[in-house]
PDB file of N, CA and C in Angstrom:
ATOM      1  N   UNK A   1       5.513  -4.156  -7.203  1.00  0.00           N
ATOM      2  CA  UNK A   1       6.101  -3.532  -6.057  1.00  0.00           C
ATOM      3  C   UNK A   1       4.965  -2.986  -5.196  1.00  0.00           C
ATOM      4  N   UNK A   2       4.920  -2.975  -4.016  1.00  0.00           N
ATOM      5  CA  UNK A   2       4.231  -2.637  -2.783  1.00  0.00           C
ATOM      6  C   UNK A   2       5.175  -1.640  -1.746  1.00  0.00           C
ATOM      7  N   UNK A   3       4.171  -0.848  -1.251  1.00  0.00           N
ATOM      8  CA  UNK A   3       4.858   0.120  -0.400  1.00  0.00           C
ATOM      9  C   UNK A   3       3.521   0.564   0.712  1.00  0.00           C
ATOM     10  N   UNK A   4       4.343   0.061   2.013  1.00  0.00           N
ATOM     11  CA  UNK A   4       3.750   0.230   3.837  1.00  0.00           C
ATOM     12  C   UNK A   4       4.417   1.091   4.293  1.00  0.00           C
ATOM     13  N   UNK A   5       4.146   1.335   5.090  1.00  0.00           N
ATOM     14  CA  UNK A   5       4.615   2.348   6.717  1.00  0.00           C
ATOM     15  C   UNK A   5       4.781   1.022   7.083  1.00  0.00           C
ATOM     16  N   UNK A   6       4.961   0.047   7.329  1.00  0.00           N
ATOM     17  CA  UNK A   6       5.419  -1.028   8.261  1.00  0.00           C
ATOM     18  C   UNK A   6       7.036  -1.006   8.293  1.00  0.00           C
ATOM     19  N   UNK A   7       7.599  -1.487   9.090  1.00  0.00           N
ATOM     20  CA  UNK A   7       9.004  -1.246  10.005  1.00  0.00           C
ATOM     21  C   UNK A   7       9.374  -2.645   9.101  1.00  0.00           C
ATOM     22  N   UNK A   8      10.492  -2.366   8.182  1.00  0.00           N
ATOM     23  CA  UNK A   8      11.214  -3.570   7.798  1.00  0.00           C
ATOM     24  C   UNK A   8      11.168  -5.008   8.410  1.00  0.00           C
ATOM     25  N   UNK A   9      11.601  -5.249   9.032  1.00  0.00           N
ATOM     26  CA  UNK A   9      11.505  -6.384  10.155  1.00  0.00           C
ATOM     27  C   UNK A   9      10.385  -6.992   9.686  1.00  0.00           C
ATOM     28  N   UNK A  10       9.373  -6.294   9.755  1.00  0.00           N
ATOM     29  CA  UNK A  10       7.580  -7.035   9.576  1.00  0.00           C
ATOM     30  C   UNK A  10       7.480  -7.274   8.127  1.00  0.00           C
ATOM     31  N   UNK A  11       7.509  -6.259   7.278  1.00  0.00           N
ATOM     32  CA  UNK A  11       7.661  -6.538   6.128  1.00  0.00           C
ATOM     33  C   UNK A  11       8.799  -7.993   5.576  1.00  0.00           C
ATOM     34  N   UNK A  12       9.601  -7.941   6.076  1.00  0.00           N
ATOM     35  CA  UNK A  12      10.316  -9.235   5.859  1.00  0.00           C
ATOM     36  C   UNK A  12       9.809 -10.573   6.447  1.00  0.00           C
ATOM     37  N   UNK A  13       9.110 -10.345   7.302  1.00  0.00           N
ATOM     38  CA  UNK A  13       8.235 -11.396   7.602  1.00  0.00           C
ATOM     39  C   UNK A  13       7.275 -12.058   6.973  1.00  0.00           C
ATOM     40  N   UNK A  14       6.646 -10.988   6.539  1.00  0.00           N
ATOM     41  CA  UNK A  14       4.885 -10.960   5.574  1.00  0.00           C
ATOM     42  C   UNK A  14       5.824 -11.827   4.444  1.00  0.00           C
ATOM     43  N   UNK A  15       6.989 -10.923   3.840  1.00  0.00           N
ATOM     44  CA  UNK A  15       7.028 -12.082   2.678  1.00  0.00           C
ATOM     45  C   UNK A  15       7.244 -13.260   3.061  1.00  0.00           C
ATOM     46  N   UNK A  16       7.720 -13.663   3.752  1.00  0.00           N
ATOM     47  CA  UNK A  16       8.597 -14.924   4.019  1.00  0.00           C
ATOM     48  C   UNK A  16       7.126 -15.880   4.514  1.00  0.00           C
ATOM     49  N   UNK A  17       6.510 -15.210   5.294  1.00  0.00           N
ATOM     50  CA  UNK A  17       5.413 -16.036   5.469  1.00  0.00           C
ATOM     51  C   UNK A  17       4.081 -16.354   4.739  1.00  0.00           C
ATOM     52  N   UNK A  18       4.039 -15.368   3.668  1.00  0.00           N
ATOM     53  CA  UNK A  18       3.262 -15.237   2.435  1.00  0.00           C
ATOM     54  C   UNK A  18       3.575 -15.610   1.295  1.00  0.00           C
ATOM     55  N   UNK A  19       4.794 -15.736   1.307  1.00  0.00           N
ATOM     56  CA  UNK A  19       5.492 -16.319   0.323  1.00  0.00           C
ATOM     57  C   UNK A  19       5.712 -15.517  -0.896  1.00  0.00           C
ATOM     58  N   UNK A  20       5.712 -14.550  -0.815  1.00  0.00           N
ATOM     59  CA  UNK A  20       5.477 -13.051  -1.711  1.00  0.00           C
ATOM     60  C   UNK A  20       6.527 -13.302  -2.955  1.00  0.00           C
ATOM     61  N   UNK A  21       6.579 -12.691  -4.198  1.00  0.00           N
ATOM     62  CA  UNK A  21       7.840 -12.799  -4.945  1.00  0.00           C
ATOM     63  C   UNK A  21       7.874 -11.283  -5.928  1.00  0.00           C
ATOM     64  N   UNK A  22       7.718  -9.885  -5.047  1.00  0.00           N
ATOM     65  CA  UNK A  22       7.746  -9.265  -5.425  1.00  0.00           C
ATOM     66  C   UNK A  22       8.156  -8.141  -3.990  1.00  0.00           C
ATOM     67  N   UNK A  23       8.929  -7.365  -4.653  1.00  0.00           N
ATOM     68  CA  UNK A  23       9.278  -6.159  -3.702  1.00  0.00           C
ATOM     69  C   UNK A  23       8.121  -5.337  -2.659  1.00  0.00           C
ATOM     70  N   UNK A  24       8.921  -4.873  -1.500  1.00  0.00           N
ATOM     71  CA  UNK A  24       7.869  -4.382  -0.822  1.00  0.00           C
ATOM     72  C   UNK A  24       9.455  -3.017  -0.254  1.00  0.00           C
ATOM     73  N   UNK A  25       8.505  -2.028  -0.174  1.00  0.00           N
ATOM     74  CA  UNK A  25       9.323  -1.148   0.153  1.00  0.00           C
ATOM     75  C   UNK A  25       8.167  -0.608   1.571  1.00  0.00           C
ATOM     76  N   UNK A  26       9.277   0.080   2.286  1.00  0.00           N
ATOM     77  CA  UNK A  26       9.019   0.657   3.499  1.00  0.00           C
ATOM     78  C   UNK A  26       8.875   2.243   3.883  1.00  0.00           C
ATOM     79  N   UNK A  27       7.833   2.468   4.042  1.00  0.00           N
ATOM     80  CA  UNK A  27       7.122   4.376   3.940  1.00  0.00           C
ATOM     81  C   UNK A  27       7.294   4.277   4.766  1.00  0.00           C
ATOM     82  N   UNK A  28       8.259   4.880   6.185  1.00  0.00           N
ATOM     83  CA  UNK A  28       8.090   4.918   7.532  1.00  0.00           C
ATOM     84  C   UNK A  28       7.014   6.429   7.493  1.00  0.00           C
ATOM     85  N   UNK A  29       6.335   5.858   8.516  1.00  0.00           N
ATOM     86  CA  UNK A  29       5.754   7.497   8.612  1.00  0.00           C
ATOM     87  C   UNK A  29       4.745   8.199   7.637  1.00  0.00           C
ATOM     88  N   UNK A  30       4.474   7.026   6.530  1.00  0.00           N
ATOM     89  CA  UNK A  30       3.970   7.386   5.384  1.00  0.00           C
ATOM     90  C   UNK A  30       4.359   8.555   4.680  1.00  0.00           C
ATOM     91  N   UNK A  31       5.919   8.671   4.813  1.00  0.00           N
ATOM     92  CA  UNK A  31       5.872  10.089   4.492  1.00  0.00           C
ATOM     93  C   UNK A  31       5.610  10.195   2.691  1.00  0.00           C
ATOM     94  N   UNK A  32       6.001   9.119   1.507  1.00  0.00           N
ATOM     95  CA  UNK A  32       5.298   9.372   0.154  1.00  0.00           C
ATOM     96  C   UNK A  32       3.987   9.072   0.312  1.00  0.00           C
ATOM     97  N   UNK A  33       3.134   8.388   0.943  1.00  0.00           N
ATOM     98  CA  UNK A  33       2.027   8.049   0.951  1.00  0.00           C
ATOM     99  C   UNK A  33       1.209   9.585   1.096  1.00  0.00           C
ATOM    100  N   UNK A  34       1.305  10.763   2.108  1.00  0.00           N
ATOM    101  CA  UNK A  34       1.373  11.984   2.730  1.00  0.00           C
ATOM    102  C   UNK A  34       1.582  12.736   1.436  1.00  0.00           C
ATOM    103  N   UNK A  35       2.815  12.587   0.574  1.00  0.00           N
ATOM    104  CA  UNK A  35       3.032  13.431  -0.887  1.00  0.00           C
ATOM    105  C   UNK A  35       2.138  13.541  -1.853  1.00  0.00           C
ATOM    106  N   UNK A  36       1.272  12.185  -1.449  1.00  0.00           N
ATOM    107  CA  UNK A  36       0.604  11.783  -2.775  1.00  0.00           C
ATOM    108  C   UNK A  36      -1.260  12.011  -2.000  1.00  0.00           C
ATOM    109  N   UNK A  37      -1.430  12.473  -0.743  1.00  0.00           N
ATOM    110  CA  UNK A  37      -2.318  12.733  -0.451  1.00  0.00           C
ATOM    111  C   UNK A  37      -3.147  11.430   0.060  1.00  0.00           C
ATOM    112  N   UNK A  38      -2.722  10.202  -0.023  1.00  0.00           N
ATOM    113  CA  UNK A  38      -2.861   9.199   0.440  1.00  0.00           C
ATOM    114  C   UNK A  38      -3.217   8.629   1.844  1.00  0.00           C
ATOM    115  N   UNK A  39      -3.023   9.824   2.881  1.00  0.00           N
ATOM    116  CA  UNK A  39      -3.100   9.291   4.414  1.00  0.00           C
ATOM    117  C   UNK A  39      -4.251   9.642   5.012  1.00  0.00           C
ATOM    118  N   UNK A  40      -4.743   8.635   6.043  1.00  0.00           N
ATOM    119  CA  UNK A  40      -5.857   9.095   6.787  1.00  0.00           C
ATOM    120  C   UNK A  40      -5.428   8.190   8.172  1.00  0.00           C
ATOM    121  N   UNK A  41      -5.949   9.092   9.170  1.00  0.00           N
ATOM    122  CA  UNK A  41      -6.093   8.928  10.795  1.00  0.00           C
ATOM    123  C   UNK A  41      -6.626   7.907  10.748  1.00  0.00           C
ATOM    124  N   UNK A  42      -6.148   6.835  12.020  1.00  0.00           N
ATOM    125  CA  UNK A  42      -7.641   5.482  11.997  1.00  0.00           C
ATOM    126  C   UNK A  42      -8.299   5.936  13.530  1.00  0.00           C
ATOM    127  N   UNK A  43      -9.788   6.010  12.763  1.00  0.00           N
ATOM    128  CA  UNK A  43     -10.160   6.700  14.207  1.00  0.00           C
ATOM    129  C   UNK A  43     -10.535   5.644  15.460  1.00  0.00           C
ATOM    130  N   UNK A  44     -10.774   6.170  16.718  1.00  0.00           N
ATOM    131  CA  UNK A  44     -10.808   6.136  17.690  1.00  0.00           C
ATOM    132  C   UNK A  44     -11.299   4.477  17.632  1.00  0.00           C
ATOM    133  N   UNK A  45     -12.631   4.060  16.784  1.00  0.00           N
ATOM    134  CA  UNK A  45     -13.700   3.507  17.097  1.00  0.00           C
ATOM    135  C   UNK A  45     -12.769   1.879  16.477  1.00  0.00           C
ATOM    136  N   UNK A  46     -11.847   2.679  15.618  1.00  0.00           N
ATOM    137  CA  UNK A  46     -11.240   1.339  14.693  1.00  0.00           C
ATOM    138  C   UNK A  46      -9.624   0.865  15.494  1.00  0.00           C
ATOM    139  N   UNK A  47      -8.921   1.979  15.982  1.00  0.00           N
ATOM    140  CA  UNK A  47      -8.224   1.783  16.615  1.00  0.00           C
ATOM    141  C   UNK A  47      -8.158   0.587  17.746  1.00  0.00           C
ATOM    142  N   UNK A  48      -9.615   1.157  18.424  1.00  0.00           N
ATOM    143  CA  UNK A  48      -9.728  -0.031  19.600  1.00  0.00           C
ATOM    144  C   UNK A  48      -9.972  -1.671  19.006  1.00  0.00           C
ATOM    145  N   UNK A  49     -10.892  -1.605  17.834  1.00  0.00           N
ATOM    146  CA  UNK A  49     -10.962  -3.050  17.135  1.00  0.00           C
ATOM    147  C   UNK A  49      -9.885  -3.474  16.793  1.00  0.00           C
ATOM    148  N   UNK A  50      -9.125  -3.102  16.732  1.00  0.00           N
ATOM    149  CA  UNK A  50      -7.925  -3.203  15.321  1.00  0.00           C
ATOM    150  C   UNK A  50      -6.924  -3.868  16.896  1.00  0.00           C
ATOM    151  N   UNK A  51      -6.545  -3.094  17.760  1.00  0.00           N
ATOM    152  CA  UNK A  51      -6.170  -3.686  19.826  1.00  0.00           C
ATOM    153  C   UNK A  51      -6.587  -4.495  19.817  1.00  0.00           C
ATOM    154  N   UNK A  52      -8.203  -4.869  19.714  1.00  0.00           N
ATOM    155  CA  UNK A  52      -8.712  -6.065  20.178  1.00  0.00           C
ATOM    156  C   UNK A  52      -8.166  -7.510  19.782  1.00  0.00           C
ATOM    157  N   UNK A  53      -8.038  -6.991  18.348  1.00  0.00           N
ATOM    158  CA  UNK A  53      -7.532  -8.316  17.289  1.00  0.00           C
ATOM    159  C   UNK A  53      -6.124  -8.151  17.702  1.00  0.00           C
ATOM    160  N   UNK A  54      -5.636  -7.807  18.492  1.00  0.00           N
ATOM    161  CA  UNK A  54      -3.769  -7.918  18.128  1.00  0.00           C
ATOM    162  C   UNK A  54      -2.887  -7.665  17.269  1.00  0.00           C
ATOM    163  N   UNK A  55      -4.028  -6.212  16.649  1.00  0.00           N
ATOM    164  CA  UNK A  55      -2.778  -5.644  15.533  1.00  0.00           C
ATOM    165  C   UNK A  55      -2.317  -4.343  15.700  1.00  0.00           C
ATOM    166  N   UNK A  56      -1.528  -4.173  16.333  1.00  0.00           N
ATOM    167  CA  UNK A  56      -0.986  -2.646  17.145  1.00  0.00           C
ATOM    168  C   UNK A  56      -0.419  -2.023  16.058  1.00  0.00           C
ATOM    169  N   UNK A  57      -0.860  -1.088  15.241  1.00  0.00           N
ATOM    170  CA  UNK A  57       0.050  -0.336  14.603  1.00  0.00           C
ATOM    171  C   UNK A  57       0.918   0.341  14.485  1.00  0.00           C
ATOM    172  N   UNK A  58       1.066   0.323  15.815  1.00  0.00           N
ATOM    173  CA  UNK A  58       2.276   1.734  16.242  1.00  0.00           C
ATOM    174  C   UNK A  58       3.681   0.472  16.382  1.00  0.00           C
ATOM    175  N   UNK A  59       3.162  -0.875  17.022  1.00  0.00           N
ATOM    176  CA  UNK A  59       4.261  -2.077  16.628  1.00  0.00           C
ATOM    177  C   UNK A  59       4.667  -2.359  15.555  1.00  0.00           C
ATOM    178  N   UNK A  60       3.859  -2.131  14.431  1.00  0.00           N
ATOM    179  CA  UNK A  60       4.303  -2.685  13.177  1.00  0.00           C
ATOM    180  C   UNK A  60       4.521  -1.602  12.487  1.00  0.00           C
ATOM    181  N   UNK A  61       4.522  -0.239  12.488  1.00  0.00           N
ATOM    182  CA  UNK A  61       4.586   0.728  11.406  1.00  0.00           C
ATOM    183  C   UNK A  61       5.633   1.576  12.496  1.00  0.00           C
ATOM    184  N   UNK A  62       5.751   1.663  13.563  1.00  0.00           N
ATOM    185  CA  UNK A  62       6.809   1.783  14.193  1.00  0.00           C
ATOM    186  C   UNK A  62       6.797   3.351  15.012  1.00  0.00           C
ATOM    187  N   UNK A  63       5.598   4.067  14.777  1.00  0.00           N
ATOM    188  CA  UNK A  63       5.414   5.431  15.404  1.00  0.00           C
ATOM    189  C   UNK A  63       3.808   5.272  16.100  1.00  0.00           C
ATOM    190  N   UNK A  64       3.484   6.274  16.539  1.00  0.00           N
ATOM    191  CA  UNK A  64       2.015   6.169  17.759  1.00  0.00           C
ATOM    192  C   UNK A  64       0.781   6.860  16.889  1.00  0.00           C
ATOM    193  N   UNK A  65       1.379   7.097  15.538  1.00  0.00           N
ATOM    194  CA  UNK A  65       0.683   8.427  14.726  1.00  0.00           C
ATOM    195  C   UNK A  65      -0.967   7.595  14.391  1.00  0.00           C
ATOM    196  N   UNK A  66      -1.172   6.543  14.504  1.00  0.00           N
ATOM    197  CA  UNK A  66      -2.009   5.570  13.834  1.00  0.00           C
ATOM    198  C   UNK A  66      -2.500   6.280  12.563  1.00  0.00           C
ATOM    199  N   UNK A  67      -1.744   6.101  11.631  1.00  0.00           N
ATOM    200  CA  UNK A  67      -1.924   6.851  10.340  1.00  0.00           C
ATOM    201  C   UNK A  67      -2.145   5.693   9.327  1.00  0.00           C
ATOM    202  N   UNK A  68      -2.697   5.063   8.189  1.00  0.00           N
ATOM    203  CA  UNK A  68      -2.629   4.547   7.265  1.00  0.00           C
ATOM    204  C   UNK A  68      -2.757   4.967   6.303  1.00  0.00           C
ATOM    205  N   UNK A  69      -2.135   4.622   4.911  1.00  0.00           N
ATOM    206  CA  UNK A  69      -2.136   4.899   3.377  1.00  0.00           C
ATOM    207  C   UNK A  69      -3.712   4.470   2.982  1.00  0.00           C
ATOM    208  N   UNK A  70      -4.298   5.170   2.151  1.00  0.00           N
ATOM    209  CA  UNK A  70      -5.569   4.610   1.257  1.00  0.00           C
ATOM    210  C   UNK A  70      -4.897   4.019   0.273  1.00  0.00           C
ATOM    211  N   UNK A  71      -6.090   2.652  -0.057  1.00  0.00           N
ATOM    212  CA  UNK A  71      -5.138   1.846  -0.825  1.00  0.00           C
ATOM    213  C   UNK A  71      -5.485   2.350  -2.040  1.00  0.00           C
ATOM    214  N   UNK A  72      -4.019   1.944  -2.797  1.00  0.00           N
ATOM    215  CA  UNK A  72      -3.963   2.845  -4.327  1.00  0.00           C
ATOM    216  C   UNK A  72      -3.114   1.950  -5.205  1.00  0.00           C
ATOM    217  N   UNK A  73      -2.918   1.999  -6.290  1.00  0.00           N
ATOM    218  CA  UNK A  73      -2.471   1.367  -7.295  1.00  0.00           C
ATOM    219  C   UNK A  73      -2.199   2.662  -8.640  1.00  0.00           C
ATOM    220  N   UNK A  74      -0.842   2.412  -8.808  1.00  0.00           N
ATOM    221  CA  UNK A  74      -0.276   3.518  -9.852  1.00  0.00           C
ATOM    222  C   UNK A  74       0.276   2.478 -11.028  1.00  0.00           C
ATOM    223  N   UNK A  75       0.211   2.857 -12.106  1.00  0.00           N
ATOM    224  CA  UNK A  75       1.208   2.377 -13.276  1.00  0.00           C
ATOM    225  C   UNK A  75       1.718   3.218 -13.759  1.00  0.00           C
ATOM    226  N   UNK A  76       3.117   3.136 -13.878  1.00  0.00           N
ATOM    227  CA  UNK A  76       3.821   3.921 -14.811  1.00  0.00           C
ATOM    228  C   UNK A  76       4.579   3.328 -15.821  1.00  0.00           C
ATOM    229  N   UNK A  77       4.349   4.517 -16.767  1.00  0.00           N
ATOM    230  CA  UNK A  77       5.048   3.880 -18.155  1.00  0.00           C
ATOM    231  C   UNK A  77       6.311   3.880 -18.167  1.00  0.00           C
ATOM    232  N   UNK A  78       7.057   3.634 -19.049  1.00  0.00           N
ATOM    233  CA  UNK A  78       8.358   3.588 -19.207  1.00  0.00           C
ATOM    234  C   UNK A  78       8.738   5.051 -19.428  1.00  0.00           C
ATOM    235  N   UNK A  79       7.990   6.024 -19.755  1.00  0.00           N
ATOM    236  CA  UNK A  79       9.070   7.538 -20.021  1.00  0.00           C
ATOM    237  C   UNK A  79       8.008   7.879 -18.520  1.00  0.00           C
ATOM    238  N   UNK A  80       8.439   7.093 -17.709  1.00  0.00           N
ATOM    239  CA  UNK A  80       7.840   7.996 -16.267  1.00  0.00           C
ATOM    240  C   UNK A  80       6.761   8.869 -16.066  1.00  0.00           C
ATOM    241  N   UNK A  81       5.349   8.597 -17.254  1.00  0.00           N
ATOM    242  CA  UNK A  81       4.029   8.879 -16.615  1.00  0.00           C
ATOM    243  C   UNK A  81       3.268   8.227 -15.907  1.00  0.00           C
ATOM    244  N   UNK A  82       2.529   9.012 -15.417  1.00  0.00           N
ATOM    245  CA  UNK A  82       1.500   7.648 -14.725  1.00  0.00           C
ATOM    246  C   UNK A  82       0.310   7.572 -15.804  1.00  0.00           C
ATOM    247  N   UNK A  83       0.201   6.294 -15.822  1.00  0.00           N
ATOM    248  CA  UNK A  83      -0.449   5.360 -16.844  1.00  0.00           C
ATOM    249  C   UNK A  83      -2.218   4.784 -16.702  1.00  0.00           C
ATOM    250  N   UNK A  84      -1.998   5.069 -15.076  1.00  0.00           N
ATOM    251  CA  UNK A  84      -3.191   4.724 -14.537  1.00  0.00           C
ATOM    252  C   UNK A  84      -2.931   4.764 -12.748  1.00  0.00           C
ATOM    253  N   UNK A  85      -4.338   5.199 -12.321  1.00  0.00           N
ATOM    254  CA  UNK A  85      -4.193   5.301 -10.981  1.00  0.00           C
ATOM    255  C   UNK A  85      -5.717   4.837 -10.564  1.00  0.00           C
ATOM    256  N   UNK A  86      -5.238   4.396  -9.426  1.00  0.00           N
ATOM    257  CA  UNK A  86      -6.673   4.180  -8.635  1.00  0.00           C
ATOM    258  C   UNK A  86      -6.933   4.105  -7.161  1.00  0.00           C
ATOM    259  N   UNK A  87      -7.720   5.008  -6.394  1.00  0.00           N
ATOM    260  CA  UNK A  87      -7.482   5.055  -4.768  1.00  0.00           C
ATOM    261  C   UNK A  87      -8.774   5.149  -4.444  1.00  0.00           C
ATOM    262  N   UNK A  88      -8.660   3.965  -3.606  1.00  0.00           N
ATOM    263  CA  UNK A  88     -10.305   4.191  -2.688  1.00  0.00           C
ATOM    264  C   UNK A  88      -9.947   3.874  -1.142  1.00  0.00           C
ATOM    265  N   UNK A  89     -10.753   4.786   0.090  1.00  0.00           N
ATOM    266  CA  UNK A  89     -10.546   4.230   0.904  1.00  0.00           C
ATOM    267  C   UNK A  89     -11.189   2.876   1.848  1.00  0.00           C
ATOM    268  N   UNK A  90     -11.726   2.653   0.810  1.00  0.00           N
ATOM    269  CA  UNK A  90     -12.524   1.398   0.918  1.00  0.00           C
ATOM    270  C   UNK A  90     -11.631   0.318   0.451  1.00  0.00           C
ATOM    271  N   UNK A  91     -10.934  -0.158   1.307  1.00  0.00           N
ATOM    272  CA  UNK A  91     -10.142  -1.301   0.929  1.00  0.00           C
ATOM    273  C   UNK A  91     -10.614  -2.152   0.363  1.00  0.00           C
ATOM    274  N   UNK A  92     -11.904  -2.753   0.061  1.00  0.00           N
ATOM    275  CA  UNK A  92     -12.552  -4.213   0.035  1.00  0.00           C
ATOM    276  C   UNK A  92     -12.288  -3.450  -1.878  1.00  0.00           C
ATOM    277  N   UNK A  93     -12.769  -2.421  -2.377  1.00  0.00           N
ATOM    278  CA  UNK A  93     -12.993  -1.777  -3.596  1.00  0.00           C
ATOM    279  C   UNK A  93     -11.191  -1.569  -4.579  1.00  0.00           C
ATOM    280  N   UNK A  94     -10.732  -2.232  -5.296  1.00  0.00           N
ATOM    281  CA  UNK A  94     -10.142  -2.459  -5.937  1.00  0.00           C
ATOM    282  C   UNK A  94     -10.214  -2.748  -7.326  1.00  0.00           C
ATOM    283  N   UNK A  95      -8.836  -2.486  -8.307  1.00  0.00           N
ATOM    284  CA  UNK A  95      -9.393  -3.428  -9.677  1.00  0.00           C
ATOM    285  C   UNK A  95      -8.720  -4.171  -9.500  1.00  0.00           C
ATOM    286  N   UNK A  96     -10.002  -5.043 -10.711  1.00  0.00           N
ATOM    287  CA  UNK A  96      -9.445  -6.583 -11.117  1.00  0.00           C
ATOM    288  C   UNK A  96      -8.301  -6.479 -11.465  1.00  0.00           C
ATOM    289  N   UNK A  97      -7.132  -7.567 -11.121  1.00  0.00           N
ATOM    290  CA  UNK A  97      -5.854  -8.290 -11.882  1.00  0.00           C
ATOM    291  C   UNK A  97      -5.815  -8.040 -13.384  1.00  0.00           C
ATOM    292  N   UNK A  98      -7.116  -8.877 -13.596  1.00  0.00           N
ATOM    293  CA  UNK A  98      -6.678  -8.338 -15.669  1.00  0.00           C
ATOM    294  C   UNK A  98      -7.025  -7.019 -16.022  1.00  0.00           C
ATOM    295  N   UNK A  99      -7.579  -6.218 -15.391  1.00  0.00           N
ATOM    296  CA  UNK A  99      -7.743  -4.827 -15.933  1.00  0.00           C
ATOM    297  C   UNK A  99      -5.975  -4.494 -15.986  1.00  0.00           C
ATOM    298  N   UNK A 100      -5.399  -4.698 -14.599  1.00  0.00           N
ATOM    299  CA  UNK A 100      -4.150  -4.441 -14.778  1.00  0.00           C
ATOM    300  C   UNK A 100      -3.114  -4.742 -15.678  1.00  0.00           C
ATOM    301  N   UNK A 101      -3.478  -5.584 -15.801  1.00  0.00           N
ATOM    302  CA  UNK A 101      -2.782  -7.055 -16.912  1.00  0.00           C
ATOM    303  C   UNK A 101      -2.620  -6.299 -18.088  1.00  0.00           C
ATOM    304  N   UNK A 102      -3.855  -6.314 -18.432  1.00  0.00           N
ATOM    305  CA  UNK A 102      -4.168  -5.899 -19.965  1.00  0.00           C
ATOM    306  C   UNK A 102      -3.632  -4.394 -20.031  1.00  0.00           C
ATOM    307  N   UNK A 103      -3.703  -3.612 -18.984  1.00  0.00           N
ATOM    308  CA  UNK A 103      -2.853  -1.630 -19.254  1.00  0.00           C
ATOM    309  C   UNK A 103      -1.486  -2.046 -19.803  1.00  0.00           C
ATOM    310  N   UNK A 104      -0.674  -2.957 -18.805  1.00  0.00           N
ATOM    311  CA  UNK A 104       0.293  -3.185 -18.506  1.00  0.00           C
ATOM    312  C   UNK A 104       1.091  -4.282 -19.877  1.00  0.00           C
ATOM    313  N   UNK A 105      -0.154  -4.896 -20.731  1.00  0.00           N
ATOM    314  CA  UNK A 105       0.276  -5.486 -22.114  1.00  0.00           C
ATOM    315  C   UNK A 105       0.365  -4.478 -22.768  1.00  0.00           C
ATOM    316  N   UNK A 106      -0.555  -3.728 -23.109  1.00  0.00           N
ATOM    317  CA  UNK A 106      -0.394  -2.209 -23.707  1.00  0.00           C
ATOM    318  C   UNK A 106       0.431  -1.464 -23.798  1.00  0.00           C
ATOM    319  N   UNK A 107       0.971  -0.950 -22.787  1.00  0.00           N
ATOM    320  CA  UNK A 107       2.084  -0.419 -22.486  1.00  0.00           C
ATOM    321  C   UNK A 107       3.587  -1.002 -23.172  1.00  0.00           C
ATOM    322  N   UNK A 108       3.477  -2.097 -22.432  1.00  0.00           N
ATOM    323  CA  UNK A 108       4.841  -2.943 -22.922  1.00  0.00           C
ATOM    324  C   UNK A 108       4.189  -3.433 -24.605  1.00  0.00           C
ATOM    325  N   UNK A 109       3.597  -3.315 -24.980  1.00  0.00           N
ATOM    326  CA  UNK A 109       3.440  -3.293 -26.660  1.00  0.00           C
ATOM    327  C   UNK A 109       3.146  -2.260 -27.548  1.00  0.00           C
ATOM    328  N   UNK A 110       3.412  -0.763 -26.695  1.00  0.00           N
ATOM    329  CA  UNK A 110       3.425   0.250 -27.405  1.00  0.00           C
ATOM    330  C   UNK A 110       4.951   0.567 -27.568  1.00  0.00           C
ATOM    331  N   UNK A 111       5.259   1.258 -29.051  1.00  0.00           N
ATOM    332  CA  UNK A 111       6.844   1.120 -29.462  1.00  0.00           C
ATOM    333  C   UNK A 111       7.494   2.597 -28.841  1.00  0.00           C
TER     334      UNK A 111
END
């Protein structure tokens, strides 16, 4: 599961044109993203790049706030802890798939 400030509409697009086969839910406003301490301003310098390329955020996330989520990744277990977390605002900086993989065998093979 995935979760944007993007305006339904778009999100139904991305899958359809990505071919996605997993849920995407819609933060208008980032307002859980905001709960979880997750939001930052896009400033001035990125804003205008971000125009240049034809990606208006205030079109696709649906308010003027130019706010984005830092990207993050949560697991939770089955009695509703979190299992693992990870947030950088360095988008390019992520974990690997099998790090995930393998929490997520763990989990589902603990009794």
């Amino acid at each position: 599961m995935s979760i944007t400030p993007q305006l339904p509409e778009h999100i139904e697009a991305n899958i359809k044109d990505e071919k996605l086969d997993f849920e995407i839910l819609s933060d208008l406003g980032n307002v859980v993203a905001r709960e979880y301490g997750l939001v930052f301003e896009v400033p001035t310098y990125l804003k205008e790049a971000y125009l240049g390329l034809g990606l208006d955020l205030a079109k696709f996330n649906g308010d003027d706030s130019w706010t984005l989520p830092i990207p993050a990744n949560f697991v939770v277990d089955q009695e509703g802890s979190i299992a693992y977390s990870h947030g950088d605002p360095d988008y390019r900086r992520r974990p690997e798939p099998d790090e995930i993989i393998e929490l997520l065998a763990g989990i589902r093979a603990d009794p």
